[in-house]
Protein backbone atom coordinates (compact mmCIF):
# COMPACT_ATOMS: atom_id res chain seq x y z
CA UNK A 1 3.01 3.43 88.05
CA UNK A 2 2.60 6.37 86.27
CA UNK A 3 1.48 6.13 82.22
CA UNK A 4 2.78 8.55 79.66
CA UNK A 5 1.26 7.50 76.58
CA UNK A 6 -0.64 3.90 75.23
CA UNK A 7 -0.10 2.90 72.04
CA UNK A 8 -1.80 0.31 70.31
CA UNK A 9 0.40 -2.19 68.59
CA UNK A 10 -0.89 -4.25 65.68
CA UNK A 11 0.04 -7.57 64.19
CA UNK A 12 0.22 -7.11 60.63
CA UNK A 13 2.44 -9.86 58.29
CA UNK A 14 4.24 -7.23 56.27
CA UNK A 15 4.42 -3.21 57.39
CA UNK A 16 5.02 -1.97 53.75
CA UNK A 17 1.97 -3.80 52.38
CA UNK A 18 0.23 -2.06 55.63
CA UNK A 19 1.14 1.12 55.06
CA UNK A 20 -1.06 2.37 52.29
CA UNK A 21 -3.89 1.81 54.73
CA UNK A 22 -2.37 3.29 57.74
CA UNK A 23 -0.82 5.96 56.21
CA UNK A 24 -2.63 6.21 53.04
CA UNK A 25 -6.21 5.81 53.69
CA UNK A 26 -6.30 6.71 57.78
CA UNK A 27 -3.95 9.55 57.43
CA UNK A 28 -1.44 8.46 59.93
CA UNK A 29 1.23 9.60 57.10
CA UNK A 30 4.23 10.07 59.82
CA UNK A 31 6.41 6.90 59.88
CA UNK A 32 7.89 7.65 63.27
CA UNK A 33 10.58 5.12 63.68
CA UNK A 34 10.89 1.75 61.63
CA UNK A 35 12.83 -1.38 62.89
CA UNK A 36 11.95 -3.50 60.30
CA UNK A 37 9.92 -5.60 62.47
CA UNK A 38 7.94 -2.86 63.92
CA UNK A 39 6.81 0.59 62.71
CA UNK A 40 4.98 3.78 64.09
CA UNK A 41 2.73 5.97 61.87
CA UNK A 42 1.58 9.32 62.98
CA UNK A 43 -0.69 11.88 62.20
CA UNK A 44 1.64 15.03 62.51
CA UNK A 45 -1.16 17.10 62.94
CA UNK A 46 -3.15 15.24 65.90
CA UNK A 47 -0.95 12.76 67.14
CA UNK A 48 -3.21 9.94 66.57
CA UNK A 49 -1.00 6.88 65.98
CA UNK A 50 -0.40 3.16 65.54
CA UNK A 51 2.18 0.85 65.94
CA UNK A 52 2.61 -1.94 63.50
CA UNK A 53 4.24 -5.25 64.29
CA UNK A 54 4.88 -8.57 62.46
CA UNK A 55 6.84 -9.88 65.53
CA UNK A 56 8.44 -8.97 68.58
CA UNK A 57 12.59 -9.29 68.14
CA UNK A 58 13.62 -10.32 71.42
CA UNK A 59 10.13 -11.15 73.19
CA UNK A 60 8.82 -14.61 73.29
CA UNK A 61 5.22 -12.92 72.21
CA UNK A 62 4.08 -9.84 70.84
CA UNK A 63 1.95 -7.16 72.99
CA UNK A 64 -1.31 -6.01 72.08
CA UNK A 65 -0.43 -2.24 73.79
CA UNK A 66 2.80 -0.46 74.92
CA UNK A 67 2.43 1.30 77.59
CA UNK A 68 4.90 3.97 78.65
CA UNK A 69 6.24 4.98 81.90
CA UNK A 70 9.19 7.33 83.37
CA UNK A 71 10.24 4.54 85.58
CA UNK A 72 10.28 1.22 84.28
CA UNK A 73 11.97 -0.50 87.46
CA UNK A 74 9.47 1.09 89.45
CA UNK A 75 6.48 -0.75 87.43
CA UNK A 76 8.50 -3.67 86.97
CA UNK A 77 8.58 -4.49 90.58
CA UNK A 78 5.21 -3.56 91.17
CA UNK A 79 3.67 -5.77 88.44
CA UNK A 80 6.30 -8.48 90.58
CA UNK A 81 5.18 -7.61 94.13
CA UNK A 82 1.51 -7.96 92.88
CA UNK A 83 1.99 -11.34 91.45
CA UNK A 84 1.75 -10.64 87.87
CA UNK A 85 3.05 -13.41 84.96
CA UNK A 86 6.20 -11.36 83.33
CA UNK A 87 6.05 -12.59 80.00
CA UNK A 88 9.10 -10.71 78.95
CA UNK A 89 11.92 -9.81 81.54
CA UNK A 90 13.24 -6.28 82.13
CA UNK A 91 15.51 -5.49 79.56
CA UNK A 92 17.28 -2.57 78.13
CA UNK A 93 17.08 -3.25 74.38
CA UNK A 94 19.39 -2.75 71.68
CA UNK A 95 17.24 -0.10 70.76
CA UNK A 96 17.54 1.86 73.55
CA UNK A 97 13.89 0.74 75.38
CA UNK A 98 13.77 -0.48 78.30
CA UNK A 99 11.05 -2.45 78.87
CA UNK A 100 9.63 -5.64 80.32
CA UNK A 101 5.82 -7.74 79.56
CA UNK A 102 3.26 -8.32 81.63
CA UNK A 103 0.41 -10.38 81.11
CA UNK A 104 -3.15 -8.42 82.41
CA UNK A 105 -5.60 -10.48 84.05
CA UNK A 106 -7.88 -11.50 80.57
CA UNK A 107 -4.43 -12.50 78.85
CA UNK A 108 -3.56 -9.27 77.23
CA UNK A 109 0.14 -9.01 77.10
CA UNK A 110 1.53 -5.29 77.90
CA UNK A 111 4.78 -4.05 77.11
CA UNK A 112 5.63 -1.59 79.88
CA UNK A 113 8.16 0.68 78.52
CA UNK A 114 10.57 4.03 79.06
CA UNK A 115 12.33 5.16 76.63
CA UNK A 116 15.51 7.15 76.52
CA UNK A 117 15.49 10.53 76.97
C-alpha cells in the first residue's frame, strides 16, 4: 500500500466547544471540511492538522488515524490476504470516501481511505 497522508482523528463530545482550542489556542484556524460529526482544522500556513470526531456515521467504531491511499481496493485486499480484522467494510460513502477499517495488531483501528479526486 502506498500512504499519502496520516491524520490523526480525535474523539471529542462536541467539535464547536473544541474548536477554540484547536483552532484558537493551537493555531490550526482552517476548518477544512465539517460533517457535523467530524471536522478538520488546519494550519494554512504549515499544514499541521487534526481531525475531530464525536462518532463515526456509518462505522461501528471510530478510528484513532486515517490513513490515505490512491488505491483503496488495493489495501483493502491486502489488509484481507494478510488476515487482518476489517472492522469496517469497503465502502464508498455518501461523502464521497471510500474507505474501509482495519484493526492493527495492538487494537488501533485505522481507517484506510482515498478520496475523490
Amino acid at each position: 500500500m502506498r500512504t499519502l497522508g496520516v491524520t490523526t482523528n480525535l474523539h471529542v463530545d462536541d467539535i464547536a466547544a473544541a474548536e477554540g482550542f484547536w483552532a484558537g489556542f493551537l493555531g490550526l484556524r482552517q476548518q477544512e471540511f465539517s460533517l457535523g460529526w467530524v471536522a478538520r482544522y488546519t494550519d494554512p500556513d504549515t499544514g499541521a492538522h487534526v481531525q475531530l470526531v464525536t462518532g463515526d456515521a456509518t462505522a461501528p467504531e471510530d478510528s484513532a488515524v486515517t490513513v490515505r491511499t490512491d488505491d483503496v481496493d488495493a489495501a483493502y485486499a491486502e489488509a484481507r490476504a494478510a488476515g487482518y480484522e476489517i472492522v469496517h467494510p469497503l465502502t464508498t460513502e455518501s461523502w464521497g470516501v471510500r474507505r474501509f477499517f482495519v484493526r492493527a495488531p495492538g487494537g488501533t483501528v485505522v481507517n484506510v481511505a482515498q478520496h475523490r479526486d
